[in-house]
PDB file of N, CA and C in Angstrom:
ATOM      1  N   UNK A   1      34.018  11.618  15.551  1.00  0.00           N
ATOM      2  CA  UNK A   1      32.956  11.855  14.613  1.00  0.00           C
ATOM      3  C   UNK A   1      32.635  10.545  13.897  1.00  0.00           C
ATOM      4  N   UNK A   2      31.587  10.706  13.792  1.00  0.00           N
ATOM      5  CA  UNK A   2      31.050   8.816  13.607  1.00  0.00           C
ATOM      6  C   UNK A   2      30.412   9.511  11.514  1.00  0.00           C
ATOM      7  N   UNK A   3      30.584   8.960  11.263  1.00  0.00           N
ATOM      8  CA  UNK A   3      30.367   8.983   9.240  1.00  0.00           C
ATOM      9  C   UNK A   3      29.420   7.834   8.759  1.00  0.00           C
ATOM     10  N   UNK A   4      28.659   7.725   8.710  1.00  0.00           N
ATOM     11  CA  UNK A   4      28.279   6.686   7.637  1.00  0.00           C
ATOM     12  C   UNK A   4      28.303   7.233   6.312  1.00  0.00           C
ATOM     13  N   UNK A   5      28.746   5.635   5.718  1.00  0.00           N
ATOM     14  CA  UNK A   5      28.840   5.643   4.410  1.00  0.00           C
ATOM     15  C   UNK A   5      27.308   5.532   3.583  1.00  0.00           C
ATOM     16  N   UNK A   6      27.631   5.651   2.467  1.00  0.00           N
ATOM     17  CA  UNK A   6      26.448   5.603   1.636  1.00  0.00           C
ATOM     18  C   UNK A   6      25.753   4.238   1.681  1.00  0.00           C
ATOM     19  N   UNK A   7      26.559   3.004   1.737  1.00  0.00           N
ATOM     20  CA  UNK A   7      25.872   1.779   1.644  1.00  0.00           C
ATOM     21  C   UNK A   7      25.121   1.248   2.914  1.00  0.00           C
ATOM     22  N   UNK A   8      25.553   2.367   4.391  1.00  0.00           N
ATOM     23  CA  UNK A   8      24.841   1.997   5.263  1.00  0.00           C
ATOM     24  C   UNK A   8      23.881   3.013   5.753  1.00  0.00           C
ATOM     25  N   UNK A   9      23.174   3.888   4.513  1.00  0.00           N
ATOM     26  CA  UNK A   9      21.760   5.013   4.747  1.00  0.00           C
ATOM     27  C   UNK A   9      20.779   4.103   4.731  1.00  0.00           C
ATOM     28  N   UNK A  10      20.033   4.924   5.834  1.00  0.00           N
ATOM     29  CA  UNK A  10      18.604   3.554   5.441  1.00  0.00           C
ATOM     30  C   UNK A  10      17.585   4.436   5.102  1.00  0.00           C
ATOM     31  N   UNK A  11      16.560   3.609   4.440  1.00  0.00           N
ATOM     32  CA  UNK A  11      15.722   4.039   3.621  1.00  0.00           C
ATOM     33  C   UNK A  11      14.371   4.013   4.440  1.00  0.00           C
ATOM     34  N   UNK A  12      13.401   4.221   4.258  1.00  0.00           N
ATOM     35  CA  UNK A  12      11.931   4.519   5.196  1.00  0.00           C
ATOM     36  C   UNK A  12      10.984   3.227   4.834  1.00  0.00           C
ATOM     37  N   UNK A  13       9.940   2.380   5.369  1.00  0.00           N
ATOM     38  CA  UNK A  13       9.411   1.573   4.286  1.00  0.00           C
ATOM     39  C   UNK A  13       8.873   1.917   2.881  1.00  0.00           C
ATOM     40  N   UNK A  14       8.245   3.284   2.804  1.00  0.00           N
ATOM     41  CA  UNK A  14       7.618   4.005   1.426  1.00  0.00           C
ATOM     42  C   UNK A  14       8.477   3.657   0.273  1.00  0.00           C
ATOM     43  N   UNK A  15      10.152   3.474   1.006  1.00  0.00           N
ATOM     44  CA  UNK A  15      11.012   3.515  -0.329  1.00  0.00           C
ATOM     45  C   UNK A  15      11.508   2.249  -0.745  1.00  0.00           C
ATOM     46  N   UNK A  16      11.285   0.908   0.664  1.00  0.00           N
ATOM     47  CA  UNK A  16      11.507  -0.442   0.566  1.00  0.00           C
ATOM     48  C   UNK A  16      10.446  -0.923  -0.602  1.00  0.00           C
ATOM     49  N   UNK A  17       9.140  -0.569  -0.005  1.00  0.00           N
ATOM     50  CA  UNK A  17       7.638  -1.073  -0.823  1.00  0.00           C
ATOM     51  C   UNK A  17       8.087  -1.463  -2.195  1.00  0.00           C
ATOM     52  N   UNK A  18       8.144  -2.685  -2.150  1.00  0.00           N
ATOM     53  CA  UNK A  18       7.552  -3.473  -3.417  1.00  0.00           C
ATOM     54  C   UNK A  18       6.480  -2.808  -4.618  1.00  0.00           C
ATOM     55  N   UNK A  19       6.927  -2.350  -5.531  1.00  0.00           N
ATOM     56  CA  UNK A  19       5.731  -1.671  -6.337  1.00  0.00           C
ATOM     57  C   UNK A  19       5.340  -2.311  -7.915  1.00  0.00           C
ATOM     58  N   UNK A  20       4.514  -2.101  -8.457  1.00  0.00           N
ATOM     59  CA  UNK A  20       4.019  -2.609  -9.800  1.00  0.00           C
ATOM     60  C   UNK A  20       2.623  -2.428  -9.758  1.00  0.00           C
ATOM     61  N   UNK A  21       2.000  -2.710 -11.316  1.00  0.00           N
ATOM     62  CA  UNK A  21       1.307  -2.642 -11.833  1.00  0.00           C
ATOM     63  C   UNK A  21       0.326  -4.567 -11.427  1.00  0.00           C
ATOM     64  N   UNK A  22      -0.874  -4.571 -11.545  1.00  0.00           N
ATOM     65  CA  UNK A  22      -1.649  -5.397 -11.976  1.00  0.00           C
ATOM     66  C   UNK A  22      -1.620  -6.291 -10.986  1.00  0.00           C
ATOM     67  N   UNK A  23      -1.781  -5.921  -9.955  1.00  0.00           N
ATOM     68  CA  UNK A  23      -2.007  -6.820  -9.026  1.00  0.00           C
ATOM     69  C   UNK A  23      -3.405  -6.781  -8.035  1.00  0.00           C
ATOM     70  N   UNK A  24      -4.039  -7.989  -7.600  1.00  0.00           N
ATOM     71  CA  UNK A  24      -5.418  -8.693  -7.293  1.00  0.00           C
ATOM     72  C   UNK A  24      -5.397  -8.472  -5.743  1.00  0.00           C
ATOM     73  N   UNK A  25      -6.168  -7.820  -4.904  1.00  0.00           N
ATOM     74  CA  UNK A  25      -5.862  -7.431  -3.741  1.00  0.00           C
ATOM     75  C   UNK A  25      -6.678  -8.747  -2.940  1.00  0.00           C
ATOM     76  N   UNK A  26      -5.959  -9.506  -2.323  1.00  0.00           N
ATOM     77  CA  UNK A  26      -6.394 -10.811  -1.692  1.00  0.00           C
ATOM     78  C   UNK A  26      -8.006 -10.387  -0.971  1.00  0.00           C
ATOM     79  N   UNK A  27      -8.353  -9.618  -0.679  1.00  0.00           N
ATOM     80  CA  UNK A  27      -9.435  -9.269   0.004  1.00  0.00           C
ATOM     81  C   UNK A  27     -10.567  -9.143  -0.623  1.00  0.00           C
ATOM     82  N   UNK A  28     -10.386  -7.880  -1.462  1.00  0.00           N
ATOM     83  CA  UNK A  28     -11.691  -7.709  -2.172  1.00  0.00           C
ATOM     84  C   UNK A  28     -11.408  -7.824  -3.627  1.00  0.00           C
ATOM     85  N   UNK A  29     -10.714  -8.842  -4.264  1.00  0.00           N
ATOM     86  CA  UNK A  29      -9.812  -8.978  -6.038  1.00  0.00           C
ATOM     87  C   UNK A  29      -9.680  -8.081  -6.389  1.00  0.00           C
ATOM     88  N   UNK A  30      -9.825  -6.897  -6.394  1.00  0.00           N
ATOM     89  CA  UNK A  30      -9.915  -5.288  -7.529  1.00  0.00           C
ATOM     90  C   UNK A  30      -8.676  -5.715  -7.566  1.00  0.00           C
ATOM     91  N   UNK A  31      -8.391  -4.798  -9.573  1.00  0.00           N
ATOM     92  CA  UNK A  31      -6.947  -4.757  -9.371  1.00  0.00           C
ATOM     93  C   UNK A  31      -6.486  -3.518  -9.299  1.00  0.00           C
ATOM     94  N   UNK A  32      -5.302  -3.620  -8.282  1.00  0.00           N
ATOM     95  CA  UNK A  32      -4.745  -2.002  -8.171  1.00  0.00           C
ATOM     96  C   UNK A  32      -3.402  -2.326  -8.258  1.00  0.00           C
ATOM     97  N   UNK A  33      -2.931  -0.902  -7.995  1.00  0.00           N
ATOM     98  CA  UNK A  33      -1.443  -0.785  -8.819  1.00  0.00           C
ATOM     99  C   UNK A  33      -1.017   0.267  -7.622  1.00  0.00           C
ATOM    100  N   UNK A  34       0.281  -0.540  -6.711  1.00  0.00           N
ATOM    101  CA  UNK A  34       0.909   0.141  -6.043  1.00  0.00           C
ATOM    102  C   UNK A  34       1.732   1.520  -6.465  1.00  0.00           C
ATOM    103  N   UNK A  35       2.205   1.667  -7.680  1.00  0.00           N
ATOM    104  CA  UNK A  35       2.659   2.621  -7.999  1.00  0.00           C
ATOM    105  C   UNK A  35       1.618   3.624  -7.920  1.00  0.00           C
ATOM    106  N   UNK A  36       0.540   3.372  -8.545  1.00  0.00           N
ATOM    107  CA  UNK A  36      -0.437   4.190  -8.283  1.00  0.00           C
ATOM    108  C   UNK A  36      -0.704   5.083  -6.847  1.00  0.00           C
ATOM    109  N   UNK A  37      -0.718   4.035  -6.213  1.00  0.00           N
ATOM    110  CA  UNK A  37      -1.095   4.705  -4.647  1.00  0.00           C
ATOM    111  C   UNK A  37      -0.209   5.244  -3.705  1.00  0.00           C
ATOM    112  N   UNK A  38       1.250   4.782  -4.532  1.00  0.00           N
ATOM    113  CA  UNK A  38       2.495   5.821  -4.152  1.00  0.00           C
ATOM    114  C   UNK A  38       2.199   6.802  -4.472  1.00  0.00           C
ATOM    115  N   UNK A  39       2.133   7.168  -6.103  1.00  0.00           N
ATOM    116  CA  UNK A  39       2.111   8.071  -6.182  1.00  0.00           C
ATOM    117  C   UNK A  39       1.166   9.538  -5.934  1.00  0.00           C
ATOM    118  N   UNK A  40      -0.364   8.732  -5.880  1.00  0.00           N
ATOM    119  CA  UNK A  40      -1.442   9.559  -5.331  1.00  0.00           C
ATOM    120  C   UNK A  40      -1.428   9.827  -3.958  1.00  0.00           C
ATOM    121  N   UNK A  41      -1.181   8.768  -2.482  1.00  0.00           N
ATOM    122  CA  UNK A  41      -1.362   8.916  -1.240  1.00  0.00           C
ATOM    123  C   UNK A  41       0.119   7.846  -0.770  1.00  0.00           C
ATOM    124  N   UNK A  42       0.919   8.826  -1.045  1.00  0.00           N
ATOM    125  CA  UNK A  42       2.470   8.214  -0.489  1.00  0.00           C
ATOM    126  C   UNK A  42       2.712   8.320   1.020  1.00  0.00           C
ATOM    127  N   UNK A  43       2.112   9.356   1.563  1.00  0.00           N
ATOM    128  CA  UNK A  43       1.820   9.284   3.036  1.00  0.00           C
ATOM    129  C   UNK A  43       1.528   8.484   4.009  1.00  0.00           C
ATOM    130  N   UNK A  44       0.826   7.033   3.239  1.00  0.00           N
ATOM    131  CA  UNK A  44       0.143   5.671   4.180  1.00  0.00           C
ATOM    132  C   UNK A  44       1.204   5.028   3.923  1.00  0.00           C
ATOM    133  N   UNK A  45       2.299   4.941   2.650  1.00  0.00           N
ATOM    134  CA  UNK A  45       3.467   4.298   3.047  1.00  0.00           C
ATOM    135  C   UNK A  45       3.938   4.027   4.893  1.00  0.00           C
ATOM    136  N   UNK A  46       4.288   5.424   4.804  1.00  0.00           N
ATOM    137  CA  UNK A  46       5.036   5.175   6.389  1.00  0.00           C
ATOM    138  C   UNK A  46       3.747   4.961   7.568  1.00  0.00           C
ATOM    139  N   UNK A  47       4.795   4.973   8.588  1.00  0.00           N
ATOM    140  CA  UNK A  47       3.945   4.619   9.672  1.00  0.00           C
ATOM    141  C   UNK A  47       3.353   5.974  10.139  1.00  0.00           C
ATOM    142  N   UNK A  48       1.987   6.297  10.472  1.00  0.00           N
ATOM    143  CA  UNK A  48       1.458   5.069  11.422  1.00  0.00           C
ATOM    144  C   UNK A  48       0.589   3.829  10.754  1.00  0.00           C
ATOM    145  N   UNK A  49       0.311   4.097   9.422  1.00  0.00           N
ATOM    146  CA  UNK A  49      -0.515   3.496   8.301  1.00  0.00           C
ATOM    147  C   UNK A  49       0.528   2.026   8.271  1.00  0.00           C
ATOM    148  N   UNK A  50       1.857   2.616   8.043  1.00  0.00           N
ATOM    149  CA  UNK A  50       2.379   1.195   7.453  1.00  0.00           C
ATOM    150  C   UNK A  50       2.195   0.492   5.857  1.00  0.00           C
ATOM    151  N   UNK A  51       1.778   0.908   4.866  1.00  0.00           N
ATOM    152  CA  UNK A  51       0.925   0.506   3.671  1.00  0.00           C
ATOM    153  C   UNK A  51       2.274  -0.133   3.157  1.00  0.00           C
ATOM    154  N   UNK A  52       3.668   0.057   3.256  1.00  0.00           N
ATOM    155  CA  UNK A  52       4.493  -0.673   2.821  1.00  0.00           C
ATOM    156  C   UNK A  52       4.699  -1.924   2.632  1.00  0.00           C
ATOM    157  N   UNK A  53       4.049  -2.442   4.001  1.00  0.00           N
ATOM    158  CA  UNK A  53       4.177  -3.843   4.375  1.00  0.00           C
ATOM    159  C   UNK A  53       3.027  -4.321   3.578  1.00  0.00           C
ATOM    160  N   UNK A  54       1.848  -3.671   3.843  1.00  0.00           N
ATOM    161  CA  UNK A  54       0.974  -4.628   2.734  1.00  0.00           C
ATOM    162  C   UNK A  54       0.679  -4.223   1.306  1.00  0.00           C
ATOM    163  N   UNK A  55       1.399  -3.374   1.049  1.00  0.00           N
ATOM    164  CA  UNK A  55       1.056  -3.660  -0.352  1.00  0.00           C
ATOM    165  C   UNK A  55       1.428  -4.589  -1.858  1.00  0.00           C
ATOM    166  N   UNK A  56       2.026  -5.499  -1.378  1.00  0.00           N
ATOM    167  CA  UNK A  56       1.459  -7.137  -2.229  1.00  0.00           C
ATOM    168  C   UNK A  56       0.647  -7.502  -1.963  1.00  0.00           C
ATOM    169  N   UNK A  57      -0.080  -7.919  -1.088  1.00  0.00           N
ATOM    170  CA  UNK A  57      -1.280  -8.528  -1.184  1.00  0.00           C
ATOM    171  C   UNK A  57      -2.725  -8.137  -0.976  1.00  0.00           C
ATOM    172  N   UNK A  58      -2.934  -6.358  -0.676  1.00  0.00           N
ATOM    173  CA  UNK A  58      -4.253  -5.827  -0.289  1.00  0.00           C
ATOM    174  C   UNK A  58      -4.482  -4.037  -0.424  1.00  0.00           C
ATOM    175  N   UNK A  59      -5.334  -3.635  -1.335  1.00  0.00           N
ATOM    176  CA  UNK A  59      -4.956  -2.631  -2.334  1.00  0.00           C
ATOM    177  C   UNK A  59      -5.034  -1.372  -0.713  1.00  0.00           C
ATOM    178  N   UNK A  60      -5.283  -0.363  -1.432  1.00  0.00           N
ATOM    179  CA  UNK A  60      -5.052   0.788   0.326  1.00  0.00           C
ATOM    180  C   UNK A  60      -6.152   0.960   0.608  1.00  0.00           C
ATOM    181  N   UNK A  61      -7.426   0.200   0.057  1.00  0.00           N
ATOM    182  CA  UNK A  61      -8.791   0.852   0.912  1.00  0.00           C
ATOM    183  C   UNK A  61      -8.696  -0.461   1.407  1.00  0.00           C
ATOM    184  N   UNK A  62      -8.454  -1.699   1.517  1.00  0.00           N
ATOM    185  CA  UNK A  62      -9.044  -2.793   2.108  1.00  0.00           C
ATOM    186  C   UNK A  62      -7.723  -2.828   3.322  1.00  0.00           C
ATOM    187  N   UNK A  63      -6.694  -2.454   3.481  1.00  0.00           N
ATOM    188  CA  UNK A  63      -5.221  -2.352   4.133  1.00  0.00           C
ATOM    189  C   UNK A  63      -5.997  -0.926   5.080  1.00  0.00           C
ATOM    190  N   UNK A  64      -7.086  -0.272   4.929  1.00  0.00           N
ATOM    191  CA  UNK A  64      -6.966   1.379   5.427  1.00  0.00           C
ATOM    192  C   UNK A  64      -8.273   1.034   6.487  1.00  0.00           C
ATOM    193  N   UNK A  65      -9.153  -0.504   5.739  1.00  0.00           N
ATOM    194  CA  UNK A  65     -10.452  -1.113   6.549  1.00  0.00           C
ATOM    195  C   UNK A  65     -11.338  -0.391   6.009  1.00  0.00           C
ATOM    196  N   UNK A  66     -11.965   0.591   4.527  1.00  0.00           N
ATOM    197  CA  UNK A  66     -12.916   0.961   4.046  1.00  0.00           C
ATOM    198  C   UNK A  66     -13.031   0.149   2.682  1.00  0.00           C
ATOM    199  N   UNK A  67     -12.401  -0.810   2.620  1.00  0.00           N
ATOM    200  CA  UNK A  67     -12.997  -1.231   1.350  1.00  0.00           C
ATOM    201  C   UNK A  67     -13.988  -1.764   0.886  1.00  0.00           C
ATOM    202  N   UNK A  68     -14.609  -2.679   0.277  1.00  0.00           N
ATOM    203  CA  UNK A  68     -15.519  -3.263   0.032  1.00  0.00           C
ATOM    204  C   UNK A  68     -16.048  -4.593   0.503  1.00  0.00           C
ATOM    205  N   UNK A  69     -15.244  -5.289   1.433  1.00  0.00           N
ATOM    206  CA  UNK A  69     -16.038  -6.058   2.740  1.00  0.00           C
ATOM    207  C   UNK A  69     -16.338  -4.942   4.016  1.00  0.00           C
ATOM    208  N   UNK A  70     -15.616  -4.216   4.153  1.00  0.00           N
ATOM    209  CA  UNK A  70     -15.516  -3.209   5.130  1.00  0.00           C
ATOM    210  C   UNK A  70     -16.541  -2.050   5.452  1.00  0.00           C
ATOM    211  N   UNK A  71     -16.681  -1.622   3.926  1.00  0.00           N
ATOM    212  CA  UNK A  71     -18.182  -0.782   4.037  1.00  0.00           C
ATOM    213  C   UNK A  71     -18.770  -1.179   2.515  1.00  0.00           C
ATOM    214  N   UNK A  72     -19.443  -1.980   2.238  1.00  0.00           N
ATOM    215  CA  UNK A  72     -20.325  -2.409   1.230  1.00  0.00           C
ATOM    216  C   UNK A  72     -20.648  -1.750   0.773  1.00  0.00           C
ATOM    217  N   UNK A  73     -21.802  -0.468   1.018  1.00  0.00           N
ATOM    218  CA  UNK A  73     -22.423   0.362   0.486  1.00  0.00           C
ATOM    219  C   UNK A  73     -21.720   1.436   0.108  1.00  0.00           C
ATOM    220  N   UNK A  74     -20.265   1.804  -0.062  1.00  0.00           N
ATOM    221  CA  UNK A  74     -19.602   2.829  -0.236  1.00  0.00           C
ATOM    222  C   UNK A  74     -19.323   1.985  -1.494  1.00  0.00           C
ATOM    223  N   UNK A  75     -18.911   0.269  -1.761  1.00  0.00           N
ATOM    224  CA  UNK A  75     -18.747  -0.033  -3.119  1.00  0.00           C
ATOM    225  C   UNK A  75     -19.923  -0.699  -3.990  1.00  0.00           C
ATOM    226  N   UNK A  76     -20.728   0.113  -4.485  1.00  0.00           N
ATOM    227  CA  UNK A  76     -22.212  -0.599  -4.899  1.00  0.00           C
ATOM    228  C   UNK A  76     -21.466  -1.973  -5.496  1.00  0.00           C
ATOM    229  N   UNK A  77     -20.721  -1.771  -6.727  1.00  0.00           N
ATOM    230  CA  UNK A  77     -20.109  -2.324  -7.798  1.00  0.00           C
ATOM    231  C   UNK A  77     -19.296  -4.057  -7.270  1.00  0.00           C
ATOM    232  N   UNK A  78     -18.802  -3.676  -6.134  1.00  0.00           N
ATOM    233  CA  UNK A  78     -17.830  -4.587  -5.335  1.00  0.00           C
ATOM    234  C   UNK A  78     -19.303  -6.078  -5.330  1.00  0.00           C
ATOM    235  N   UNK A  79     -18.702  -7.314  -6.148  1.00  0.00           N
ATOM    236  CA  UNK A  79     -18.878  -8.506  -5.359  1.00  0.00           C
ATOM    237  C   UNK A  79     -18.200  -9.405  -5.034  1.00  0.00           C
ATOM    238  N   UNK A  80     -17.906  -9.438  -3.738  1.00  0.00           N
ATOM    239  CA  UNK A  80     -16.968 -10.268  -3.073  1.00  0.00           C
ATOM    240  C   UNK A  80     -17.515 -11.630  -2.391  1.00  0.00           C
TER     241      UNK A  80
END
Protein backbone atom coordinates (compact mmCIF):
# COMPACT_ATOMS: atom_id res chain seq x y z
CA UNK A 1 0.00 0.00 0.00
CA UNK A 2 1.64 3.10 -1.24
CA UNK A 3 0.49 6.45 1.42
CA UNK A 4 1.31 9.75 0.63
CA UNK A 5 1.97 12.10 3.06
CA UNK A 6 0.48 15.43 3.40
CA UNK A 7 3.57 17.39 2.16
CA UNK A 8 3.48 15.40 -1.04
CA UNK A 9 -0.64 16.27 -2.08
CA UNK A 10 -0.69 18.26 -5.02
CA UNK A 11 -2.71 20.99 -5.56
CA UNK A 12 -4.60 21.91 -9.12
CA UNK A 13 -3.31 25.27 -10.83
CA UNK A 14 -6.70 27.25 -9.47
CA UNK A 15 -5.01 26.69 -6.06
CA UNK A 16 -1.17 27.47 -7.24
CA UNK A 17 -2.60 30.96 -9.00
CA UNK A 18 -0.94 33.83 -7.76
CA UNK A 19 -3.81 36.14 -6.52
CA UNK A 20 -4.31 39.93 -5.43
CA UNK A 21 -5.83 42.93 -5.83
CA UNK A 22 -4.78 45.93 -8.33
CA UNK A 23 -3.23 44.71 -10.97
CA UNK A 24 -2.87 46.31 -14.90
CA UNK A 25 -3.61 43.58 -17.43
CA UNK A 26 -0.57 43.91 -19.98
CA UNK A 27 -3.03 43.86 -22.88
CA UNK A 28 -5.77 46.02 -22.52
CA UNK A 29 -4.41 48.13 -18.81
CA UNK A 30 -7.93 47.64 -17.01
CA UNK A 31 -7.34 46.96 -13.59
CA UNK A 32 -8.57 43.66 -12.35
CA UNK A 33 -8.23 41.67 -9.40
CA UNK A 34 -7.54 37.98 -9.57
CA UNK A 35 -9.23 37.25 -6.46
CA UNK A 36 -12.06 38.58 -8.00
CA UNK A 37 -12.23 36.24 -10.89
CA UNK A 38 -11.50 33.32 -8.58
CA UNK A 39 -13.97 33.99 -6.91
CA UNK A 40 -16.75 34.84 -9.57
CA UNK A 41 -15.51 32.24 -12.55
CA UNK A 42 -13.03 29.79 -10.65
CA UNK A 43 -13.71 27.28 -13.34
CA UNK A 44 -11.13 29.01 -16.08
CA UNK A 45 -8.59 28.43 -13.35
CA UNK A 46 -8.12 24.84 -14.46
CA UNK A 47 -7.61 23.44 -17.63
CA UNK A 48 -8.86 23.50 -20.44
CA UNK A 49 -8.87 27.48 -19.91
CA UNK A 50 -5.67 27.35 -17.88
CA UNK A 51 -6.32 31.11 -16.34
CA UNK A 52 -3.80 30.11 -13.60
CA UNK A 53 -0.92 30.58 -15.61
CA UNK A 54 -1.95 33.92 -16.78
CA UNK A 55 -3.24 35.59 -14.33
CA UNK A 56 -0.31 38.13 -13.51
CA UNK A 57 -0.17 39.60 -16.39
CA UNK A 58 -3.74 39.57 -18.43
CA UNK A 59 -7.19 40.03 -16.75
CA UNK A 60 -9.81 36.79 -17.93
CA UNK A 61 -11.47 38.54 -20.85
CA UNK A 62 -8.20 39.42 -22.67
CA UNK A 63 -6.53 35.60 -21.43
CA UNK A 64 -10.39 34.13 -22.69
CA UNK A 65 -9.62 36.46 -26.38
CA UNK A 66 -12.95 38.74 -25.81
CA UNK A 67 -11.49 41.58 -24.45
CA UNK A 68 -11.06 44.83 -25.66
CA UNK A 69 -8.42 44.46 -28.55
CA UNK A 70 -10.30 41.29 -29.25
CA UNK A 71 -13.81 42.56 -29.73
CA UNK A 72 -13.80 46.45 -29.55
CA UNK A 73 -17.30 47.00 -29.83
CA UNK A 74 -18.30 44.80 -26.87
CA UNK A 75 -15.85 47.52 -24.90
CA UNK A 76 -17.21 51.01 -26.10
CA UNK A 77 -15.20 52.52 -23.02
CA UNK A 78 -11.79 50.45 -23.72
CA UNK A 79 -8.84 52.75 -25.28
CA UNK A 80 -6.06 50.81 -26.00
Amino acid sequence: MNKRSNSETTTSPAEQAPLGDGRSCDTCRHSFSADESRRHHAEYFDPPYGYADGCRERCLACWLGVGPADVPDAWPAAKI
